[in-house]
Protein backbone atom coordinates (compact mmCIF):
# COMPACT_ATOMS: atom_id res chain seq x y z
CA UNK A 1 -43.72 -246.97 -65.68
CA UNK A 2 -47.12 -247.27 -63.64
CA UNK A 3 -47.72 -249.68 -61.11
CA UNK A 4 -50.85 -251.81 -59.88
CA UNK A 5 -51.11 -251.88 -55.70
CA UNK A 6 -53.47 -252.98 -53.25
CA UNK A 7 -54.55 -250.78 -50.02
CA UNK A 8 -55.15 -253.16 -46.81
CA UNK A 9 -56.40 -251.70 -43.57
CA UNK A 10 -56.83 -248.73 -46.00
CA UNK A 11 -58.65 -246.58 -43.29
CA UNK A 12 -59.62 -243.15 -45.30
CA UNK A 13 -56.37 -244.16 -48.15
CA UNK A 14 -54.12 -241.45 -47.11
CA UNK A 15 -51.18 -243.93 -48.09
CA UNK A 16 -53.03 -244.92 -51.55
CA UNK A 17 -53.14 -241.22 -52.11
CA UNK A 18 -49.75 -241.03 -51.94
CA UNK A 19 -48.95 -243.55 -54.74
CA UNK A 20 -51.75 -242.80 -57.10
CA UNK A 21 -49.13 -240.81 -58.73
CA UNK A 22 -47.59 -243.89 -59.49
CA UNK A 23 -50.11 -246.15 -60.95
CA UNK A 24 -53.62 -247.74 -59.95
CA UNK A 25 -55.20 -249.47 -57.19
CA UNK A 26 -56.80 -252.59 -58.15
CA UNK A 27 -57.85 -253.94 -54.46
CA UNK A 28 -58.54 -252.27 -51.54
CA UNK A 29 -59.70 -253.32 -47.88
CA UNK A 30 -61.38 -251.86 -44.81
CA UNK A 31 -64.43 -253.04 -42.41
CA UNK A 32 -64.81 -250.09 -40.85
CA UNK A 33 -68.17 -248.68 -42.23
CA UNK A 34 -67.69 -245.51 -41.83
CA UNK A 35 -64.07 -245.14 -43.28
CA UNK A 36 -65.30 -247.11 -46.33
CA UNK A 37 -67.91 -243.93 -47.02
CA UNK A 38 -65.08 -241.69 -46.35
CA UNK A 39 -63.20 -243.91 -48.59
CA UNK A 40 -66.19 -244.34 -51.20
CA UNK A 41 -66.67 -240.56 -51.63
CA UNK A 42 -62.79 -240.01 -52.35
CA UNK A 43 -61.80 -243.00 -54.75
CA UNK A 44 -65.36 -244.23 -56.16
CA UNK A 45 -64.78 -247.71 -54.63
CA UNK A 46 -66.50 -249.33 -51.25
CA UNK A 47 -63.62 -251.41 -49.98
CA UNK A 48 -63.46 -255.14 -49.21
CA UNK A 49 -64.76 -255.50 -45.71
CA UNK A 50 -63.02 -257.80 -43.75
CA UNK A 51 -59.61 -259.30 -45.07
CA UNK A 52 -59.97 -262.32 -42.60
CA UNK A 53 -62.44 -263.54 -45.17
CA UNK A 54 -60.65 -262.42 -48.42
CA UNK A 55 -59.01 -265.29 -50.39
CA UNK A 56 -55.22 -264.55 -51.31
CA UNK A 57 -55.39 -266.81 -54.65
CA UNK A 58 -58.42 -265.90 -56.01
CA UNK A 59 -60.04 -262.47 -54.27
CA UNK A 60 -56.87 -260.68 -54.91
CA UNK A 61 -55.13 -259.51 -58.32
CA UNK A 62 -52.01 -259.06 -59.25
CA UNK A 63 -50.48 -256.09 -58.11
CA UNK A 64 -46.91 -254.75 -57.98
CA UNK A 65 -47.08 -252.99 -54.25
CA UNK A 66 -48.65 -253.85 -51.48
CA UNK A 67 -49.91 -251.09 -48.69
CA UNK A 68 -51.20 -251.40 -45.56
CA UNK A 69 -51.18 -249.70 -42.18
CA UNK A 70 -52.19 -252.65 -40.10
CA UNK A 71 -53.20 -252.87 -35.83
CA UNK A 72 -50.83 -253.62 -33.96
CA UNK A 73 -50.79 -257.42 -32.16
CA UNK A 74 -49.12 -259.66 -30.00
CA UNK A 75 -47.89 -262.83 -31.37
CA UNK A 76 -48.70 -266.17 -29.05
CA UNK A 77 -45.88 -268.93 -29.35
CA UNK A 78 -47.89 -271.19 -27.57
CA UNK A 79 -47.39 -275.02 -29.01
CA UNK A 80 -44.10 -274.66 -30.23
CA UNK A 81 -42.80 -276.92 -28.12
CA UNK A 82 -45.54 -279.41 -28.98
CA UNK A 83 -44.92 -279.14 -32.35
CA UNK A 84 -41.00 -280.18 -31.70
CA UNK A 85 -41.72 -282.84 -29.55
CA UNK A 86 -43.98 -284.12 -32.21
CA UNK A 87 -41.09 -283.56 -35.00
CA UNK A 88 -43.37 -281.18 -37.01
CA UNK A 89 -42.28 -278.49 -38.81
CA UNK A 90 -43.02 -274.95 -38.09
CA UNK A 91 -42.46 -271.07 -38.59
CA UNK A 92 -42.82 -267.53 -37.79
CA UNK A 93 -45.17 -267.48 -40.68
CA UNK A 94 -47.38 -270.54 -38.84
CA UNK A 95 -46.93 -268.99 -35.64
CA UNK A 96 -49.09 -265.29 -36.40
CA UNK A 97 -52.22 -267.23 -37.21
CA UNK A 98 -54.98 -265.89 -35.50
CA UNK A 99 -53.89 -262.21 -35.86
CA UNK A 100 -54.20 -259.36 -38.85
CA UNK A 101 -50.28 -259.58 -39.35
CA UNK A 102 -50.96 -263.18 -40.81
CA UNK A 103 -53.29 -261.85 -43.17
CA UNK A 104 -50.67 -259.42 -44.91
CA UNK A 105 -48.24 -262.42 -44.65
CA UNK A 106 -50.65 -264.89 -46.22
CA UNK A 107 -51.14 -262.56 -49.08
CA UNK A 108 -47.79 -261.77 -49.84
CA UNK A 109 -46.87 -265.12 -49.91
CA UNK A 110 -49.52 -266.15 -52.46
CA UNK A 111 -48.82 -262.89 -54.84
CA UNK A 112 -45.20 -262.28 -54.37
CA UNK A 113 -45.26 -258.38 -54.55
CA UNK A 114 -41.95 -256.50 -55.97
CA UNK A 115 -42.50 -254.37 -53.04
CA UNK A 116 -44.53 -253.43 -50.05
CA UNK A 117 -44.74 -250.64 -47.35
CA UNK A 118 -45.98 -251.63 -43.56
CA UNK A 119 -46.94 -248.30 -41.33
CA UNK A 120 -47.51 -248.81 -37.64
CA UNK A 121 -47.22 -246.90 -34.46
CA UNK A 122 -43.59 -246.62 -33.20
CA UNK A 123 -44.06 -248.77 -30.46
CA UNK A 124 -44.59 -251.70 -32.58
CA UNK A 125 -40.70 -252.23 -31.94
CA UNK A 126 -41.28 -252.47 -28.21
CA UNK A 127 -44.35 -254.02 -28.76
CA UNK A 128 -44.96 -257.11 -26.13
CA UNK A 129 -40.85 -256.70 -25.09
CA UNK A 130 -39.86 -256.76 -28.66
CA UNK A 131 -41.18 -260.34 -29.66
CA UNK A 132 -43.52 -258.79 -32.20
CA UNK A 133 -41.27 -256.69 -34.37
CA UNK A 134 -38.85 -259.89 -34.57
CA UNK A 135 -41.51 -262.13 -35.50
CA UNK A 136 -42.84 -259.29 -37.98
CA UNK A 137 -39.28 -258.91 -39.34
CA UNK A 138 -38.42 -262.97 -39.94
CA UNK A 139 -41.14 -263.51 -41.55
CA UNK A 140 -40.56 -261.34 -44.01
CA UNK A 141 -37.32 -261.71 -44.37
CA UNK A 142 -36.69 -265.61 -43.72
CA UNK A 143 -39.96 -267.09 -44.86
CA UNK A 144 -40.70 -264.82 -47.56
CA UNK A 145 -37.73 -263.64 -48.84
CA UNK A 146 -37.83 -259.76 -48.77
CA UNK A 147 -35.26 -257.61 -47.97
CA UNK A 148 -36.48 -255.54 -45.40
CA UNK A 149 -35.79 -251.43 -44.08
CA UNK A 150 -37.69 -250.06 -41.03
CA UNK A 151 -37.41 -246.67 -39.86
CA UNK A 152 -39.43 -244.42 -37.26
CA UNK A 153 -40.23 -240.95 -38.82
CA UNK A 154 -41.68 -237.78 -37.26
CA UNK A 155 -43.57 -235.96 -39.79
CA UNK A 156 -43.31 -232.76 -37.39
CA UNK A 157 -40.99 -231.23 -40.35
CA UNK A 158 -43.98 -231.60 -42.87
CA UNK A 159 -47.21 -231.05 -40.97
CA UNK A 160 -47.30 -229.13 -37.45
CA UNK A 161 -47.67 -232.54 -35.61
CA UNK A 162 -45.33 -234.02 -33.76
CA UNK A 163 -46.62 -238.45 -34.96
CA UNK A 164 -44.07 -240.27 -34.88
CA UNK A 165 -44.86 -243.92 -36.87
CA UNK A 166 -42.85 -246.48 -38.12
CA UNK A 167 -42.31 -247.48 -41.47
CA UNK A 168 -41.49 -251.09 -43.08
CA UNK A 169 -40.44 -251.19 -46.77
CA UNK A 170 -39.78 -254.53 -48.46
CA UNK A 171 -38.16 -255.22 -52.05
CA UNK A 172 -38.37 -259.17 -53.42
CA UNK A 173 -35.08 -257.99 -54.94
CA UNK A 174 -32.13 -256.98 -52.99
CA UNK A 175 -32.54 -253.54 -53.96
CA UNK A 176 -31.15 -250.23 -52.54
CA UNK A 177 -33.39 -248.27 -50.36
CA UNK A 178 -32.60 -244.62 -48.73
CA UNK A 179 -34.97 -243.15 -46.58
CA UNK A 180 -35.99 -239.41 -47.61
CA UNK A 181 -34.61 -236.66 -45.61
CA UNK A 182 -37.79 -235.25 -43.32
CA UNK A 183 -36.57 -231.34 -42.35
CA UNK A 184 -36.18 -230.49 -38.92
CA UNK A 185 -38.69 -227.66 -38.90
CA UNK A 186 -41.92 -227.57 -40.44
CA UNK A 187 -44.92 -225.54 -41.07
CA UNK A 188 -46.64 -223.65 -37.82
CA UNK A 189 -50.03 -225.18 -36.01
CA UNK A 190 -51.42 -221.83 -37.21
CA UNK A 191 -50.94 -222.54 -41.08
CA UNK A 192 -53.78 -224.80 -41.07
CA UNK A 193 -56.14 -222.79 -38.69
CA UNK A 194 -59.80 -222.03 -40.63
CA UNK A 195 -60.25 -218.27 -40.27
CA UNK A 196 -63.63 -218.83 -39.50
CA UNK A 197 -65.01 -221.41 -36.96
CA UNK A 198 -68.40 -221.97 -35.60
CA UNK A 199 -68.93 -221.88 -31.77
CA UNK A 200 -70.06 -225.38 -31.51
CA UNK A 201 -65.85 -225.97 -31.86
CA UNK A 202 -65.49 -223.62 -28.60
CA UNK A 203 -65.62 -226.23 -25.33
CA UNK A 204 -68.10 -225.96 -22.66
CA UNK A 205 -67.75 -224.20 -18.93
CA UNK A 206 -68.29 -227.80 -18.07
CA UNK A 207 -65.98 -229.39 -19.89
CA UNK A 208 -63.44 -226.75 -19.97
CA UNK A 209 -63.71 -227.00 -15.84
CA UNK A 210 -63.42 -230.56 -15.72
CA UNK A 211 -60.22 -230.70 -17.80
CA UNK A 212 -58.65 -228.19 -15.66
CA UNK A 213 -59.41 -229.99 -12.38
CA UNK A 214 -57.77 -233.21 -14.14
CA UNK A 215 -54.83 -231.55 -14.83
CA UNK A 216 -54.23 -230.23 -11.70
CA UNK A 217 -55.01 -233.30 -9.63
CA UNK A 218 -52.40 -235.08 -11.74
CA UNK A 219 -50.25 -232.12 -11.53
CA UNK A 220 -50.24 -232.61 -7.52
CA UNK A 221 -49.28 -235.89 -7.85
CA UNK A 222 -46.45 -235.47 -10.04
CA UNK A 223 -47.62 -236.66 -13.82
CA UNK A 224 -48.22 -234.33 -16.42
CA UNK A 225 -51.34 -236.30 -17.57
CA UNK A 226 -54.11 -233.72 -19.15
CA UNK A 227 -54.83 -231.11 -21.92
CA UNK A 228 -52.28 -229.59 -24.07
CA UNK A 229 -52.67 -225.67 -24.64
CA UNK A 230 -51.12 -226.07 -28.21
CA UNK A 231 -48.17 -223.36 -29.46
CA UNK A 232 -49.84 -222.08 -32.74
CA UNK A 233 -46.27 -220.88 -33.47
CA UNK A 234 -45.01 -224.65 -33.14
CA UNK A 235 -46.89 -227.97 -33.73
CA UNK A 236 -49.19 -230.24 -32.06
CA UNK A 237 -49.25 -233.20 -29.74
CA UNK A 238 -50.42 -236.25 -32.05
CA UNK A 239 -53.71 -236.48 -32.92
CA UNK A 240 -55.34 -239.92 -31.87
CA UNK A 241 -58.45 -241.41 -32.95
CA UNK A 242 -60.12 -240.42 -28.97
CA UNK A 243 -59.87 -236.48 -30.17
CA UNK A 244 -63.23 -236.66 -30.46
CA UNK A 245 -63.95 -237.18 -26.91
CA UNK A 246 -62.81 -234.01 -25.75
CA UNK A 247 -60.59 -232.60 -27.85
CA UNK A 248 -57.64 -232.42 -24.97
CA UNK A 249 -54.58 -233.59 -26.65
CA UNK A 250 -54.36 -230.16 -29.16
CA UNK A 251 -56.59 -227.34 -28.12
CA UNK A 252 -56.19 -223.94 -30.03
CA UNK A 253 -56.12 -220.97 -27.48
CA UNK A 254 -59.07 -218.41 -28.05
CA UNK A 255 -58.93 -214.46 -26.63
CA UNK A 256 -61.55 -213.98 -24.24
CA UNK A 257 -62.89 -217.38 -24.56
CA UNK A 258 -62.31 -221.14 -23.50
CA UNK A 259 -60.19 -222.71 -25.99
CA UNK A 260 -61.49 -225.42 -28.82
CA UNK A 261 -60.62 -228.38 -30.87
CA UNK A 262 -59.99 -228.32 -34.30
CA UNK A 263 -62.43 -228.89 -36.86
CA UNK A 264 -62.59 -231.33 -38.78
CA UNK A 265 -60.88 -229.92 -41.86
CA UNK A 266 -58.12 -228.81 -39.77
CA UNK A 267 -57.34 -232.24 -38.44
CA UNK A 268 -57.39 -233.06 -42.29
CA UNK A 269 -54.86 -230.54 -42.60
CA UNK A 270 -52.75 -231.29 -40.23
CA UNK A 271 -52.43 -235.36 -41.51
CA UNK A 272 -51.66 -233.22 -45.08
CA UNK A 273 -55.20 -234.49 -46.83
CA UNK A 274 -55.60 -231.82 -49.98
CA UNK A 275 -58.69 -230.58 -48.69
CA UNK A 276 -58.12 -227.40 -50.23
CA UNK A 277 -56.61 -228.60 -53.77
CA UNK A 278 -57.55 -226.05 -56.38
CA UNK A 279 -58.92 -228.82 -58.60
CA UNK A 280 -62.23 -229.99 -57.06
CA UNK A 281 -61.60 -233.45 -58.46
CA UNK A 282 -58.33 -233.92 -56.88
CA UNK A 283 -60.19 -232.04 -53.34
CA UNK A 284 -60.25 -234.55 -50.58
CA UNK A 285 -64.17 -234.44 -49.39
CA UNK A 286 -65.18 -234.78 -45.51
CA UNK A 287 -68.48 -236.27 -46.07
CA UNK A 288 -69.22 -238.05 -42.64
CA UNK A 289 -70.24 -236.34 -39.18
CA UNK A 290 -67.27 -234.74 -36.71
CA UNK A 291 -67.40 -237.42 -34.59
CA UNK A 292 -66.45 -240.14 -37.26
CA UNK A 293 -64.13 -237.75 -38.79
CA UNK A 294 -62.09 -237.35 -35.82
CA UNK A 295 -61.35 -240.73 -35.77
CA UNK A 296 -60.60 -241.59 -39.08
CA UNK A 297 -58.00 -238.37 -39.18
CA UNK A 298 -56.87 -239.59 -35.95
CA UNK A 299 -56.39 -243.14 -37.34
CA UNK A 300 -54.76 -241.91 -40.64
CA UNK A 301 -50.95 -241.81 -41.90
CA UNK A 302 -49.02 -238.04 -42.60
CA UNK A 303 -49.88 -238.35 -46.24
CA UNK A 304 -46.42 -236.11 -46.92
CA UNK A 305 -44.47 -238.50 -45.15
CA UNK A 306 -45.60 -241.21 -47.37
CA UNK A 307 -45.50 -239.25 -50.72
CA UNK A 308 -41.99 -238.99 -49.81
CA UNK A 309 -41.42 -242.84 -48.88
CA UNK A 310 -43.40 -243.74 -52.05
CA UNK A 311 -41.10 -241.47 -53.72
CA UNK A 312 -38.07 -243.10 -52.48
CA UNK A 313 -39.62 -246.85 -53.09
CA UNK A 314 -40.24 -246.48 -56.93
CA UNK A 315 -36.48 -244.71 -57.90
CA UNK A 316 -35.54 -247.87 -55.69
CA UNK A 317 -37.63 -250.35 -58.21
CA UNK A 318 -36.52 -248.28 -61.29
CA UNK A 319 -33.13 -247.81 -60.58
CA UNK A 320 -32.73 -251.15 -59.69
CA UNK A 321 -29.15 -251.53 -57.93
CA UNK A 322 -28.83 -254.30 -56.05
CA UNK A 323 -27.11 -254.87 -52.70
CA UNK A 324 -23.88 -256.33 -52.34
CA UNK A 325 -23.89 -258.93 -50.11
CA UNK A 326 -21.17 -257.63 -47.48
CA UNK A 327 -23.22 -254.48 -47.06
CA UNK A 328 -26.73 -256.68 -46.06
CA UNK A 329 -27.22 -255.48 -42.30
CA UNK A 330 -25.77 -258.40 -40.01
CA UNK A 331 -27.67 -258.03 -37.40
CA UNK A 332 -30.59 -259.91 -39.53
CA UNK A 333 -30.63 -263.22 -37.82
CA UNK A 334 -30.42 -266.27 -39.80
CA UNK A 335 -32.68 -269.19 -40.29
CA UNK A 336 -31.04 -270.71 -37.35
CA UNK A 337 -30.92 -268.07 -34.61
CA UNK A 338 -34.33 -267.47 -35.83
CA UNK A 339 -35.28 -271.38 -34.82
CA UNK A 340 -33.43 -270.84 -31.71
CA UNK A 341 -35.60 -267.46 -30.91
CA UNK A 342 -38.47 -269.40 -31.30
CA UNK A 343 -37.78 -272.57 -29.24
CA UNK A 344 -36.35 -270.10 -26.34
């Protein structure tokens, strides 16, 4: 069976590539102009700008999955206790107005996907003492219904990066869900090393000084704050969207030369982007300058780590066995210790 699914905060759609094995995208949406070229080159289609402005009833089809890696926010609860005094109702779902949470929320409402998957850094659970993720997690599971798995994976075991994210799948049905297995060990840094790689890669005296002197000031004072000499036997620090600044979270160790970044391709390697897929069509194209590129990479999901989830989520959806109702986690709070979060 193929599926329809729409790709919000789609960045370059490393987690629509993952399910375009399992159907089509009919929306997708990202204001970042750069990462819609990216995005343009790759899928034929200039996302929806911004999704603050897209109308869930009428700008949206119907679609079976819903995607999206969306920023991470804090949630004010400012006038709750206004809005008891007055007697009016309220909700989670009222209460994350004002931030790009809402706007998944508003959708999912309206179109009632069988399924979505959430991806966010890992410290969205910790996120502003925890108060996000709990708002996050009651509204979708109190106000919209879903039933709701969240897991933090390292995708160290498929690409040599150590990027830890987490993950939020939701079924409208109370369907089983199992997490893939991710393998312990995974490729080495120097499996997706270009052979050759122009000097402009290399760093500068200056630069290459500077980073040095950082280190050691911060070594003298007890942090380990600075640039990472990467293992090209192991993996990588995580590559962040800044990676174009300097390059100093993963620099690849030269022989009788300062050491350099990776290029661009590499860091499309390492987020598992089939930049070297033997079919041209299926060939993931690089079509904007390094400085852009960086960021988008940097931005991206583990595309392997997804496959795998997506995996997962449609046996889930085909197979579908439900949940006995003993076995639902009861740690889930209820409508009412949800009220009493709130009013706390």
């Amino acid at each position: 069976m193929l599926y329809n699914f729409i790709d919000l905060f789609a960045g370059i759609g490393g987690i629509r590539k993952a399910f375009e094995p399992y159907g089509t995208c009919v929306f997708s949406c990202e204001w970042d102009k750069k990462a819609q070229e990216t995005y343009f080159a790759n899928y034929g289609e200039y996302p929806v700008g911004d999704i603050r402005t897209v109308n869930e009833k009428y700008d949206i089809p119907h679609h079976d999955i819903l995607l999206a890696g969306f920023p991470c926010q804090p949630f004010s609860l400012a006038g709750v206790s206004k809005k008891n005094s007055l007697g009016r109702n309220h909700g989670f779902l009222d209460e994350t107005q004002g931030t790009l949470f809402w706007d998944i929320a508003r959708i999912i409402k309206e179109k009632e996907p069988q399924a979505f998957l959430l991806e966010n850094v890992k410290n969205l659970r910790s996120h502003d003492k925890g108060q996000t993720f709990k708002v996050i997690k009651n509204v979708l599971e109190n106000e919209l219904g879903y039933t709701v798995y969240d897991e933090v994976i390292n995708a160290k075991g498929l690409v040599p990066q150590n990027r830890e994210r987490i993950y939020i799948v939701g079924f409208k049905k109370k369907l089983k869900f199992d997490w893939p297995t991710i393998p312990k060990e995974g490729p080495p840094l120097r499996s997706i090393l270009e052979e050759q790689v122009d000097d402009k890669y290399t760093l500068s005296d200056k630069l290459w000084s500077y980073l040095q002197s950082y280190k050691e000031k911060h070594a003298k004072k007890g942090n380990g704050f600075g640039y990472g000499l990467a293992d090209l036997n192991s993996y990588s620090r995580t590559l962040s969207a800044r990676y174009y600044k300097d390059g100093s979270e993963i620099l690849i160790p030269q022989e009788g030369k300062n050491p350099r970044r990776l290029t661009p391709k590499e860091c499309a390697r390492l987020q598992g982007f089939p930049v070297d897929h033997p079919d041209e069509s299926q060939r993931y194209k690089i079509v904007v300058s390094d400085t852009a590129a960086y960021k988008q990479f940097g931005n991206s999901v583990a595309v392997p780590v997804v496959e795998l989830i997506a995996e997962r989520m449609i046996q889930a959806i085909e197979r579908n066995e439900l949940l006995e109702t003993d076995n639902i986690d009861p740690t889930n709070l209820t409508e009412e210790s949800t009220q009493e979060y709130v009013t706390s």
